[in-house]
Every structure is written in C-alpha cells, then in structure tokens.
N, C-alpha and C. Protein backbone atom coordinates (compact mmCIF):
# COMPACT_ATOMS: atom_id res chain seq x y z
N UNK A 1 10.86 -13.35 10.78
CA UNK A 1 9.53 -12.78 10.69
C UNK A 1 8.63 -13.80 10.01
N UNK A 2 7.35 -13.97 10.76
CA UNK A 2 6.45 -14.76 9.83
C UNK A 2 5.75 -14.46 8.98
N UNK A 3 5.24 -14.82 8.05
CA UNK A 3 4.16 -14.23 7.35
C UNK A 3 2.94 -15.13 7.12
N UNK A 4 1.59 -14.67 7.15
CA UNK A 4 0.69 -15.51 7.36
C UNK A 4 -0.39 -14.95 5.84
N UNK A 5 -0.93 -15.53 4.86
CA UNK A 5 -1.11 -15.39 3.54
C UNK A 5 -3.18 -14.95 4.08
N UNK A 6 -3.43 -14.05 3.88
CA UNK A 6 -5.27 -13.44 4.54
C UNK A 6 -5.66 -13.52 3.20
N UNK A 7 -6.64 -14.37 3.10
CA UNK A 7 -7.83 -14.74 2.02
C UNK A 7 -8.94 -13.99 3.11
N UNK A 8 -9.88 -14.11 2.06
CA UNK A 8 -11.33 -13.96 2.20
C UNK A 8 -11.99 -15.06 3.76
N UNK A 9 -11.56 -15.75 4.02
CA UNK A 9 -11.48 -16.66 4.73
C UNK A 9 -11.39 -16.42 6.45
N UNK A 10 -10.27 -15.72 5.98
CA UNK A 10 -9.39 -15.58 7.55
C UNK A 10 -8.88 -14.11 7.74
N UNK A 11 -9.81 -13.14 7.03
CA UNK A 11 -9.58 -12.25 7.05
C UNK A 11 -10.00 -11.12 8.02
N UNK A 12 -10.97 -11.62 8.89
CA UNK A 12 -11.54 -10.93 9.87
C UNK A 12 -11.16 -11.20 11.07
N UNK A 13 -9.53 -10.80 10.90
CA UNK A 13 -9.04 -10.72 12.65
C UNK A 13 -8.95 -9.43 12.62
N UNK A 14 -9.32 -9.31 13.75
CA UNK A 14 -9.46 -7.79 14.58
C UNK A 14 -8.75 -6.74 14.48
N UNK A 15 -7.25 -7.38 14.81
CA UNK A 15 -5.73 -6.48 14.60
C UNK A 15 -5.84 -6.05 12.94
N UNK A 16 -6.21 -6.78 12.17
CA UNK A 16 -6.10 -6.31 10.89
C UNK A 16 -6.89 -5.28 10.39
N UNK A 17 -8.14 -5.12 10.59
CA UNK A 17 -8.90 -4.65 10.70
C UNK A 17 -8.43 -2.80 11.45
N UNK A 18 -8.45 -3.03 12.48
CA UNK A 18 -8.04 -1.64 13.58
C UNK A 18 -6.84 -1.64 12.95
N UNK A 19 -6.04 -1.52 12.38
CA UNK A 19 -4.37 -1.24 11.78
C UNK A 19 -5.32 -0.68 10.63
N UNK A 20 -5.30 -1.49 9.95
CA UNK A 20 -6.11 -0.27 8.71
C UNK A 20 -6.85 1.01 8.53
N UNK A 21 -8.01 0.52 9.42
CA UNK A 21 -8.81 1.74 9.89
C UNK A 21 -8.29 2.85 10.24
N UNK A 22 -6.65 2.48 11.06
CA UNK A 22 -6.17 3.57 12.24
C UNK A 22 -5.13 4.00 11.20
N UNK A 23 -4.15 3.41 10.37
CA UNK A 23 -3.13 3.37 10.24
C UNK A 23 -3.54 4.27 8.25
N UNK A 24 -4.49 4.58 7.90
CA UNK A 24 -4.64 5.32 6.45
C UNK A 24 -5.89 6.03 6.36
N UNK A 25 -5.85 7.55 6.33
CA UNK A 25 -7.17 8.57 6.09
C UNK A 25 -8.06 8.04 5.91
N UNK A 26 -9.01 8.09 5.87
CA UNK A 26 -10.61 7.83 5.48
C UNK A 26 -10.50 7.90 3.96
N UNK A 27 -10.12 9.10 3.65
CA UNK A 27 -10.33 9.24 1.94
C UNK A 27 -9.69 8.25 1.62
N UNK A 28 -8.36 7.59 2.03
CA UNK A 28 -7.83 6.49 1.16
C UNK A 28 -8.57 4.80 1.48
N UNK A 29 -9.19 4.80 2.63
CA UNK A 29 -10.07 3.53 2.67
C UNK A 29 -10.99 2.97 1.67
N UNK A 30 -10.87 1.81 1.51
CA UNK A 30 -12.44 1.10 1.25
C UNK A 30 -12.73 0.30 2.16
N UNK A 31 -14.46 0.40 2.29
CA UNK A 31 -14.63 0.13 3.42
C UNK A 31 -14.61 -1.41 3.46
N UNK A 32 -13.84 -1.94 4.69
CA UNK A 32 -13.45 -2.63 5.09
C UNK A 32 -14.00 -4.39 4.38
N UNK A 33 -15.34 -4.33 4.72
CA UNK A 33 -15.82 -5.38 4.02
C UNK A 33 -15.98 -5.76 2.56
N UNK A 34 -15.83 -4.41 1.89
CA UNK A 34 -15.64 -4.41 0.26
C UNK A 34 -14.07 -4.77 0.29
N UNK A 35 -12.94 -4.42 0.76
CA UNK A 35 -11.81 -4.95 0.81
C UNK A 35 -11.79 -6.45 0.76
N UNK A 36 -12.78 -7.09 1.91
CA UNK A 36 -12.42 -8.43 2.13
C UNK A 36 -12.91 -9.19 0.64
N UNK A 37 -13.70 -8.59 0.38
CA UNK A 37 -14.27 -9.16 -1.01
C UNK A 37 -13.62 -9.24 -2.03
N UNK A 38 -12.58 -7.90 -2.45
CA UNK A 38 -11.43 -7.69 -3.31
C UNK A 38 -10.90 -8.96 -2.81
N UNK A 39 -10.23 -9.55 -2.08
CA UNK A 39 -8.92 -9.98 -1.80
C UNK A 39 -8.96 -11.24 -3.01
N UNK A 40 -10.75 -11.97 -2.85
CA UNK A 40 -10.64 -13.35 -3.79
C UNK A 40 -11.12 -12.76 -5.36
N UNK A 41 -11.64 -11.20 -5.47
CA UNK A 41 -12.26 -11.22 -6.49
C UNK A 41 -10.73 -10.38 -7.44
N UNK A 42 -9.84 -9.93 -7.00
CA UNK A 42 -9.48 -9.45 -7.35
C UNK A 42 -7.84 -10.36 -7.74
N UNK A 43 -7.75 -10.80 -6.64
CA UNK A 43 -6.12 -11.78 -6.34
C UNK A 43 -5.36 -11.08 -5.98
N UNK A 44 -5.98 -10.27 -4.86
CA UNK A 44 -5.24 -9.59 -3.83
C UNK A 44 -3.82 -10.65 -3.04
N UNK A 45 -2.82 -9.99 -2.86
CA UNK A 45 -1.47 -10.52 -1.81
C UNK A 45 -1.96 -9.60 -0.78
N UNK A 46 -2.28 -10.21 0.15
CA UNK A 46 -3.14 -9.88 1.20
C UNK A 46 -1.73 -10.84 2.25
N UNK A 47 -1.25 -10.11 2.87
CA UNK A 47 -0.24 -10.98 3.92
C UNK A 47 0.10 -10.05 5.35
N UNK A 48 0.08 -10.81 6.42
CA UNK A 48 0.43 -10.21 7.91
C UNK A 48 1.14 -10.52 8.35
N UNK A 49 2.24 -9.83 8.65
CA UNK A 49 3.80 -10.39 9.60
C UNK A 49 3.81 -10.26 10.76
N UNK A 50 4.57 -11.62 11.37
CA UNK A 50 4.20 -11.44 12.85
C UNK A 50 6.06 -11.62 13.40
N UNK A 51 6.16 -11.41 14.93
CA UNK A 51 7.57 -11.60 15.02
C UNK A 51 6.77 -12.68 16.29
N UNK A 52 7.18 -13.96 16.10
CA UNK A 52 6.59 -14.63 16.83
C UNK A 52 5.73 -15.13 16.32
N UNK A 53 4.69 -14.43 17.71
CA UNK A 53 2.95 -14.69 18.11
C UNK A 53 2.56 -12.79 17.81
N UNK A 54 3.35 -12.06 17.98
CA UNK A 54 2.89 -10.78 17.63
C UNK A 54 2.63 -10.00 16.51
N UNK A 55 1.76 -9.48 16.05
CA UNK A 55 1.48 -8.82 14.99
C UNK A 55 2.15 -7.62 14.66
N UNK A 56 2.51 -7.29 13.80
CA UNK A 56 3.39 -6.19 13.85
C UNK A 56 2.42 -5.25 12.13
N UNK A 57 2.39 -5.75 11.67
CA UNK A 57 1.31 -5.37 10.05
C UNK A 57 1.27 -5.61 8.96
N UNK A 58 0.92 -4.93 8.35
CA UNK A 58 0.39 -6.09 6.74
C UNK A 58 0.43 -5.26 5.45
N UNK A 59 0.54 -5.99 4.54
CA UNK A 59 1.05 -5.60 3.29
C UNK A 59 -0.75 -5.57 2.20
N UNK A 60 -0.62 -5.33 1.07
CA UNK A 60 -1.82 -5.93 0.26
C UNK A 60 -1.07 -5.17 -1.31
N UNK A 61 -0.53 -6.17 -1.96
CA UNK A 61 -0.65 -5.75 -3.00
C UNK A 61 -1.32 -6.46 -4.30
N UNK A 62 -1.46 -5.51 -5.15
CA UNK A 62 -2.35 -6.21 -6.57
C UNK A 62 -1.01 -6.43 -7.39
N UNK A 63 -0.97 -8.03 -7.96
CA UNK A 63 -0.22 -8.49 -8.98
C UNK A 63 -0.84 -7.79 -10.09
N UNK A 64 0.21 -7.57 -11.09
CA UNK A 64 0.16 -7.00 -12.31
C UNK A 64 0.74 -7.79 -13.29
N UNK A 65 0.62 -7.88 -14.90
CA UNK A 65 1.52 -8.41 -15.33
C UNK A 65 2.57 -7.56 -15.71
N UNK A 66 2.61 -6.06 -15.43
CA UNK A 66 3.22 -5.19 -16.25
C UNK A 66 4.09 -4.64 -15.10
N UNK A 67 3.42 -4.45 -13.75
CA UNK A 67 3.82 -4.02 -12.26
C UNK A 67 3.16 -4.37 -11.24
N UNK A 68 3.44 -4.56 -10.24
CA UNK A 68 3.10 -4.68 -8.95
C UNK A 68 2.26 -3.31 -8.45
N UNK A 69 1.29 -3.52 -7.98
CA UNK A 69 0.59 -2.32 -7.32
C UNK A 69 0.58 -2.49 -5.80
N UNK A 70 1.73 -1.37 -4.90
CA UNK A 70 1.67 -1.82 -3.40
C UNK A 70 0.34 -1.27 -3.16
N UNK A 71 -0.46 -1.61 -2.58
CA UNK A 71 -1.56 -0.73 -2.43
C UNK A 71 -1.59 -0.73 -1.19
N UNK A 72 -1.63 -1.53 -0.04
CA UNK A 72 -1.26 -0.99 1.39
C UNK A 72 -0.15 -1.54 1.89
N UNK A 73 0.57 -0.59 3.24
CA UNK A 73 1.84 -0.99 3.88
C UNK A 73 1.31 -0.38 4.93
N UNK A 74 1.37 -1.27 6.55
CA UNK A 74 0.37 -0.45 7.71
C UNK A 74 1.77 -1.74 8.13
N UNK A 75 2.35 -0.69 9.35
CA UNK A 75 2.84 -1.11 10.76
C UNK A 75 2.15 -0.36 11.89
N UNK A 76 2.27 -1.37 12.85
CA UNK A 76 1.42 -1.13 13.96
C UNK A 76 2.20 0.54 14.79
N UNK A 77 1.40 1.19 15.01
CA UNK A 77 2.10 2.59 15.63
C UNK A 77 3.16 2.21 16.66
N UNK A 78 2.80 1.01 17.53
CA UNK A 78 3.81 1.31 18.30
C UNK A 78 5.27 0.72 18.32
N UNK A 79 4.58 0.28 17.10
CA UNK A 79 6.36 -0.48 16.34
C UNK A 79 6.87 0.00 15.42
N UNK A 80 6.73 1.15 14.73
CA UNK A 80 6.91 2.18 13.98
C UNK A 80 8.48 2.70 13.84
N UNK A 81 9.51 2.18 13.84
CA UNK A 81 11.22 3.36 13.76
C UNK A 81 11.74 2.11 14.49
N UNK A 82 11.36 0.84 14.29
CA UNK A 82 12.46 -0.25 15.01
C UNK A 82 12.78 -1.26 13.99
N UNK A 83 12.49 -0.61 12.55
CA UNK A 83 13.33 -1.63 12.24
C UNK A 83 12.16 -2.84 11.59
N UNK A 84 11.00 -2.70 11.89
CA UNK A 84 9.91 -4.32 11.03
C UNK A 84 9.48 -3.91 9.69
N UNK A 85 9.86 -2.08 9.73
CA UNK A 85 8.94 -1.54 8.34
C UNK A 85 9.60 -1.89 7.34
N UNK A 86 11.10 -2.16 7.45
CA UNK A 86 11.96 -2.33 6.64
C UNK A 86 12.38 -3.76 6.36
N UNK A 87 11.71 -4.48 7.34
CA UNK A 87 12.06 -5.94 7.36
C UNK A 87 10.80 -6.55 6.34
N UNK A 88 10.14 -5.84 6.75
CA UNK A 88 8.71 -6.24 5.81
C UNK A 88 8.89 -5.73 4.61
N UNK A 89 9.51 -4.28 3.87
CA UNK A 89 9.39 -4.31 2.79
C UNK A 89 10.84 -5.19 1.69
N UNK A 90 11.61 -5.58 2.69
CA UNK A 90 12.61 -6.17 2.30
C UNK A 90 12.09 -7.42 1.77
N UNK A 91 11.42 -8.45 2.62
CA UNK A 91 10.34 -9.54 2.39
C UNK A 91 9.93 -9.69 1.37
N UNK A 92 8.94 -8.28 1.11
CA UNK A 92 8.47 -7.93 -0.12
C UNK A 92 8.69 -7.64 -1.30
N UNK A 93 9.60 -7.08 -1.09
CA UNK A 93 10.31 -6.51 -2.55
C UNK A 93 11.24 -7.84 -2.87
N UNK A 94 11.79 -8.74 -2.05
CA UNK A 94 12.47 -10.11 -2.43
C UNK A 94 11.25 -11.19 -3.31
N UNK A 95 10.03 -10.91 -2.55
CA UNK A 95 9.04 -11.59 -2.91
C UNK A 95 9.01 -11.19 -4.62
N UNK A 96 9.22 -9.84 -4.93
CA UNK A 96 8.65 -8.98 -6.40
C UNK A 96 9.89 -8.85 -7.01
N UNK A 97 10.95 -9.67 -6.73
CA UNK A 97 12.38 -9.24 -7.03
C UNK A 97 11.82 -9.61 -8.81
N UNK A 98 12.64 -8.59 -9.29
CA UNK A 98 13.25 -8.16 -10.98
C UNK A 98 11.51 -8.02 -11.21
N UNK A 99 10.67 -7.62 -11.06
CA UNK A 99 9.51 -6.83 -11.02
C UNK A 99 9.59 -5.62 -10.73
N UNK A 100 8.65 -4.88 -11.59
CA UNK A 100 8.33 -3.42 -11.09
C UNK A 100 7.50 -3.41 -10.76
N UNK A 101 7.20 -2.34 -9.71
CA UNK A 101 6.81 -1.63 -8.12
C UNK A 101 6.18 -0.57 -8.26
N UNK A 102 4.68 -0.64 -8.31
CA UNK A 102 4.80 1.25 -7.74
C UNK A 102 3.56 0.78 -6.56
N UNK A 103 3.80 2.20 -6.01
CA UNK A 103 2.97 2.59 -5.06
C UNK A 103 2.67 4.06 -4.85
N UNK A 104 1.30 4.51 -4.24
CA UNK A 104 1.10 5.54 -4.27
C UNK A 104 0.89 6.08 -2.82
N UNK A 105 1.68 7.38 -2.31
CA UNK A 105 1.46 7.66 -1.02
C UNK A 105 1.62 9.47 -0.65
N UNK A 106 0.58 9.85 0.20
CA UNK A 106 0.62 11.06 0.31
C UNK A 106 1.50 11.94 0.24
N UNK A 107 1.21 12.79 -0.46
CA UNK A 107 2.20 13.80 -1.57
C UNK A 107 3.17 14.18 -0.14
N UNK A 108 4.57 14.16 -0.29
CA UNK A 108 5.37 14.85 1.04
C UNK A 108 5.07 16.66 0.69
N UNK A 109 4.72 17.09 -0.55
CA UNK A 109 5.36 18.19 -1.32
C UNK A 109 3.73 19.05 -1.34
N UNK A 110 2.62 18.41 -0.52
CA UNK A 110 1.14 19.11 -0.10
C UNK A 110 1.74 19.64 1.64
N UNK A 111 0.98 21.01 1.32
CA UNK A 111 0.86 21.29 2.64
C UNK A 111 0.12 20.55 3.34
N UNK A 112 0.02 20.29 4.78
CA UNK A 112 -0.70 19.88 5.37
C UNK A 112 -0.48 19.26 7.15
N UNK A 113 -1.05 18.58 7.91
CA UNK A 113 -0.65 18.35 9.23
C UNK A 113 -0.38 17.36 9.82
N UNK A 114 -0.07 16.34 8.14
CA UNK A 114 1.39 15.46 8.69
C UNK A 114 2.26 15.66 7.30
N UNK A 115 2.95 17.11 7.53
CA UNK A 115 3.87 17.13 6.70
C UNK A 115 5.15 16.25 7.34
N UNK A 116 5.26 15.98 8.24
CA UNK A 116 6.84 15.53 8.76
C UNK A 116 6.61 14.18 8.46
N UNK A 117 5.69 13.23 8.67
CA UNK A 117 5.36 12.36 8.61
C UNK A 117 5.45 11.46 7.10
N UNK A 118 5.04 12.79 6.46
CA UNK A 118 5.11 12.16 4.90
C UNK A 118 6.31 12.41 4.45
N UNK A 119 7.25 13.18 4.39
CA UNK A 119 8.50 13.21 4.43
C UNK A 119 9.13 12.27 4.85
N UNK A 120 9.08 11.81 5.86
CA UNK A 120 9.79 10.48 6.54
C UNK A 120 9.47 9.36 5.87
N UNK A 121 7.95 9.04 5.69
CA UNK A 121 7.88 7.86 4.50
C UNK A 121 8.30 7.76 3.25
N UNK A 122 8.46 9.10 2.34
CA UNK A 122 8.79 9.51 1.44
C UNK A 122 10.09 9.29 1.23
N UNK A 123 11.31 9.33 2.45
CA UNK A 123 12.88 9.50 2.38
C UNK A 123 12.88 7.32 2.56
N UNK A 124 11.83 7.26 3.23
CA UNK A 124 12.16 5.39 3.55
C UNK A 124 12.00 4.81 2.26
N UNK A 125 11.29 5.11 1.60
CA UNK A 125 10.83 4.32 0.18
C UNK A 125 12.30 5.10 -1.30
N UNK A 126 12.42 5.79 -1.25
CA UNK A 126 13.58 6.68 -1.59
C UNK A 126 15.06 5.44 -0.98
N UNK A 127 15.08 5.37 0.35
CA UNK A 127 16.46 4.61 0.70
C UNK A 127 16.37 3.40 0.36
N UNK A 128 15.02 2.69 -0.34
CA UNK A 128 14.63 1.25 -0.74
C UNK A 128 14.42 1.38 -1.58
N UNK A 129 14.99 2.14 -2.57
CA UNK A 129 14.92 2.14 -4.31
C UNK A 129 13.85 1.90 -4.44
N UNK A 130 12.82 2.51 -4.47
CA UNK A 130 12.25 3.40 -4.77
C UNK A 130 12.11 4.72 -5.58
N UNK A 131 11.60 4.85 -6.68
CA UNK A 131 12.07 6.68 -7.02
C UNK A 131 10.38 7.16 -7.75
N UNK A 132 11.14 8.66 -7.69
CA UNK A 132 9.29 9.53 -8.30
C UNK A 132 9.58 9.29 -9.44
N UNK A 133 7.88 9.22 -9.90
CA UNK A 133 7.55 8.76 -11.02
C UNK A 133 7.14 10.24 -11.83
N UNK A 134 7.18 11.60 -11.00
CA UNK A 134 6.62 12.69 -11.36
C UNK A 134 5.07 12.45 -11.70
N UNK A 135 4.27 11.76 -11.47
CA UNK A 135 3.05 11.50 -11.55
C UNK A 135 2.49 11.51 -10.40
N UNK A 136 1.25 12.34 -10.38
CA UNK A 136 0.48 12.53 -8.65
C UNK A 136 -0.97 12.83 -9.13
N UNK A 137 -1.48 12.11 -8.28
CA UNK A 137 -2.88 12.20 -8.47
C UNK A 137 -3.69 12.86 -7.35
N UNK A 138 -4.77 13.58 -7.74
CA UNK A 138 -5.36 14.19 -6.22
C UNK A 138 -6.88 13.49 -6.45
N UNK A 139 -7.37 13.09 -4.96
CA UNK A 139 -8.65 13.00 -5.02
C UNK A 139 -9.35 13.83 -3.68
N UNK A 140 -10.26 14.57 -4.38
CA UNK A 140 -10.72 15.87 -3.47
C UNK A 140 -9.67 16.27 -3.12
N UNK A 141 -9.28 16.66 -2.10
CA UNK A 141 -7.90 17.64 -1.34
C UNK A 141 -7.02 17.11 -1.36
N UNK A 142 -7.00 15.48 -1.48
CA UNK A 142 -5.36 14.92 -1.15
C UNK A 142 -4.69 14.78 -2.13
N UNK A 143 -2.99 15.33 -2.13
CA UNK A 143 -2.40 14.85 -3.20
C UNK A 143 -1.63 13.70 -3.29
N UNK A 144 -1.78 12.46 -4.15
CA UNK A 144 -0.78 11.57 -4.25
C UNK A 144 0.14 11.62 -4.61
N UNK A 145 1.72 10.95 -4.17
CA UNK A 145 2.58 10.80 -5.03
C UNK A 145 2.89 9.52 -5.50
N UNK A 146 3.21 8.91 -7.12
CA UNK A 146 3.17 7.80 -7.67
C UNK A 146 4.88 7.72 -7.17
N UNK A 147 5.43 6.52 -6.53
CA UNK A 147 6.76 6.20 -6.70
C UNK A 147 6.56 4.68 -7.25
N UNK A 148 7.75 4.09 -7.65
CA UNK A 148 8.18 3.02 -8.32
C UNK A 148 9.39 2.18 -8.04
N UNK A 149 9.64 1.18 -8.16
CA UNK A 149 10.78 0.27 -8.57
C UNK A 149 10.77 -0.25 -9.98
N UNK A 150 12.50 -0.66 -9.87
CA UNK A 150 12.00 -1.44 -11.57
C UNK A 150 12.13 -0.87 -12.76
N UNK A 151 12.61 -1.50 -14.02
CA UNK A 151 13.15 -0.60 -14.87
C UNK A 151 11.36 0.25 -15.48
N UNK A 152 11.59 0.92 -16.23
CA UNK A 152 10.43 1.41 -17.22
C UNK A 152 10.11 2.68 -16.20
N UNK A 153 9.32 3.17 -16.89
CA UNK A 153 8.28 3.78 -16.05
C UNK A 153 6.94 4.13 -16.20
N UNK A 154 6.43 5.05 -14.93
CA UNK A 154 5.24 5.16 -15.02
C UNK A 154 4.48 6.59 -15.55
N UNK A 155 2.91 6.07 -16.24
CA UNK A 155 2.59 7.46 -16.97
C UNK A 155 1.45 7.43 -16.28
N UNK A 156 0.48 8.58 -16.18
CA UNK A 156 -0.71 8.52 -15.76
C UNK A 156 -2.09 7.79 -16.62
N UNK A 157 -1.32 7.47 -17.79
CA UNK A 157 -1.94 6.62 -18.62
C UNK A 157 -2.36 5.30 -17.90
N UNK A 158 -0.65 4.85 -17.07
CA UNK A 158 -0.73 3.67 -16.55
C UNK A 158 -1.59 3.87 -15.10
N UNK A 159 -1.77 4.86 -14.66
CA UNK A 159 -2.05 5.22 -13.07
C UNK A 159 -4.07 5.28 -13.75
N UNK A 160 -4.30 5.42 -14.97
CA UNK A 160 -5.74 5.47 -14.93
C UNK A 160 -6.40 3.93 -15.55
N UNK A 161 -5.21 3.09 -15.92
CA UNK A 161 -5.28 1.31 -16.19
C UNK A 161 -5.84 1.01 -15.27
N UNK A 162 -4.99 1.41 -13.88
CA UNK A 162 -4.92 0.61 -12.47
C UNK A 162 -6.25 1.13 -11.79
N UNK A 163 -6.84 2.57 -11.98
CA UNK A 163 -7.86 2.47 -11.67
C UNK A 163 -9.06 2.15 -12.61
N UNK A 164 -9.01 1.86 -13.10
CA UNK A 164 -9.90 0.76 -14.18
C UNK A 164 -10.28 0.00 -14.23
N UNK A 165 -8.80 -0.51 -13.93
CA UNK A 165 -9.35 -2.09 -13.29
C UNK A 165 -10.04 -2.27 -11.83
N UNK A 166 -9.84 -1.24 -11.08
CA UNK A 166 -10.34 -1.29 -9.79
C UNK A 166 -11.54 -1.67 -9.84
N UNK A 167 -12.13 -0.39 -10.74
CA UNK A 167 -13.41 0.09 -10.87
C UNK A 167 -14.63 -1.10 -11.51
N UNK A 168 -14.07 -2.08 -12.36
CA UNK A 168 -14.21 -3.01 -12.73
C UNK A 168 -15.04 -3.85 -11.23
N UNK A 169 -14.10 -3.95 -10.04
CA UNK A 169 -14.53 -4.56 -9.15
C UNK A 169 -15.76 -3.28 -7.94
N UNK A 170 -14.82 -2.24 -7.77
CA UNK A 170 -15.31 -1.61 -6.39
C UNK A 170 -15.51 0.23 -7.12
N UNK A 171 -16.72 0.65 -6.73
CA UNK A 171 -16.58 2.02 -7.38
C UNK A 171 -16.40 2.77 -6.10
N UNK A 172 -16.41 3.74 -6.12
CA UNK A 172 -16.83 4.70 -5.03
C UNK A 172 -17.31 6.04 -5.38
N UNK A 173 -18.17 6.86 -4.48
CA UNK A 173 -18.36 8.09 -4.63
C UNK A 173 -18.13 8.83 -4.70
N UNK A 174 -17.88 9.98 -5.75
CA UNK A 174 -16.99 11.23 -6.06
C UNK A 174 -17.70 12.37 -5.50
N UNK A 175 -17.13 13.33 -4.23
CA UNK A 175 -18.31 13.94 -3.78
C UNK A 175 -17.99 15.48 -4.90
C-alpha cells in the first residue's frame, strides 16, 4: 500500500475531498477549506493510501504529546469489508506504535439509522485494540463514543484539552 503525505499544498484532489464529504455526517465536518488550512496550522498527519494508482482513503490525525488524536478514517464505499480498512489502520497504528490513541466515533449504543453500521465499526476498532474509554460526548443529537489505545487513560477533562486546542484554530456554531 502506498501512502502519499497531503499538506496544504496538494490537498485539493477531488477523491479526497468527495470521500470526506460522503464518507462522515455533516455535523461531524469542517468545512472542507477550513480543514485544508488546519492541516499546516495545526500539524495535521494528513495521509492517502493508494493500492497502486488507486485511491482507496485517508487518515488525518492530530499529534499529541500526551496522545494521538485519530480524527478521520474514510475508506472509499466501494472498498469497504476487503480488507484496506485494516491495512490502513495497521500502517497507522505501526506509524503511533507505543503511543496512545484515541478516537472518537458514533456512539454504537444511540438509537438511530445506522445502528448496524456503527456496531460494525465499533467491533473493528475493539478487534484492533482499541477499548472504551466510558467517555462520550454529544453534540446536538449525536452521541460520541471516546475509544483508545495505549496505556493510561482517558477523562473528559482530556476530551475538553483536545477541544481547546481545536478551538484555538477553528470555532464553529453551536445551534
């Protein structure tokens, strides 16, 4: 698998772009061009794997000194259950090896109309050590769930650092 390193630069290919848009709710977006701006203001790991010449999707996480923040994981839909989601977070997590990990992803344990869906991501990150942090955050209707790698753990103390620092760079509107 290749991986190709997206700065501010070279960040406006198309595929990357439509995978994001398509591939995470609206509520969890920023919009797109404030992203590209994060990547240098922030020191975003902004990276796209390809098998080949083909795109398959992309990672973005924020270095920490304390943890890693995954903040996005997007495979392309129609490569979805073969096997790249796992090749990519394998990549990744080799990349963050003896680092801790968290990431935050729609609660499996909210009702809603991709309950099966979040379950399934929920059991993949679970079989990649991964574990709950019992920490979940909701914004408007959605509920998050905080999971982790890595010894220590996480408090919502630490889950309101990370947005702190966000906020530092990108705000958004609380409706």
């Amino acid at each position: 698998m290749i991986q190709k390193q997206i700065t501010t630069e070279n960040a406006n290919d198309g595929q990357l772009r439509q995978l994001y848009e398509t591939a995470f709710p609206k509520e969890e977006q920023i919009p797109w061009d404030d992203l590209v701006r994060l990547i240098g203001e922030m020191h975003l790991d902004f990276t796209a794997y390809y098998d080949y010449e083909k795109f398959i999707g992309f990672t973005i996480v924020y270095p920490r000194p304390s943890y890693n923040w995954f903040w996005y994981f997007a495979v392309k839909e129609e490569l979805r259950g073969k096997g790249f989601g796992q090749k990519i977070l394998n990549q990744l997590t080799d990349k963050y090896q003896g680092q801790s990990c968290v990431l935050d992803m729609e609660s499996p344990r909210q009702e809603c109309d991709n309950k099966e869906q979040r379950l399934r991501r929920h059991a993949f990150y679970l079989r990649n050590g991964f574990r709950d942090t019992n920490v979940y955050r909701c914004w408007d209707d959605l509920e998050m769930t905080i999971m982790m790698t890595g010894s220590g753990t996480f408090t919502m103390q630490n889950w309101d650092e990370i947005v702190g620092e966000l906020r530092k760079y990108w705000t958004w509107d609380k409706k």
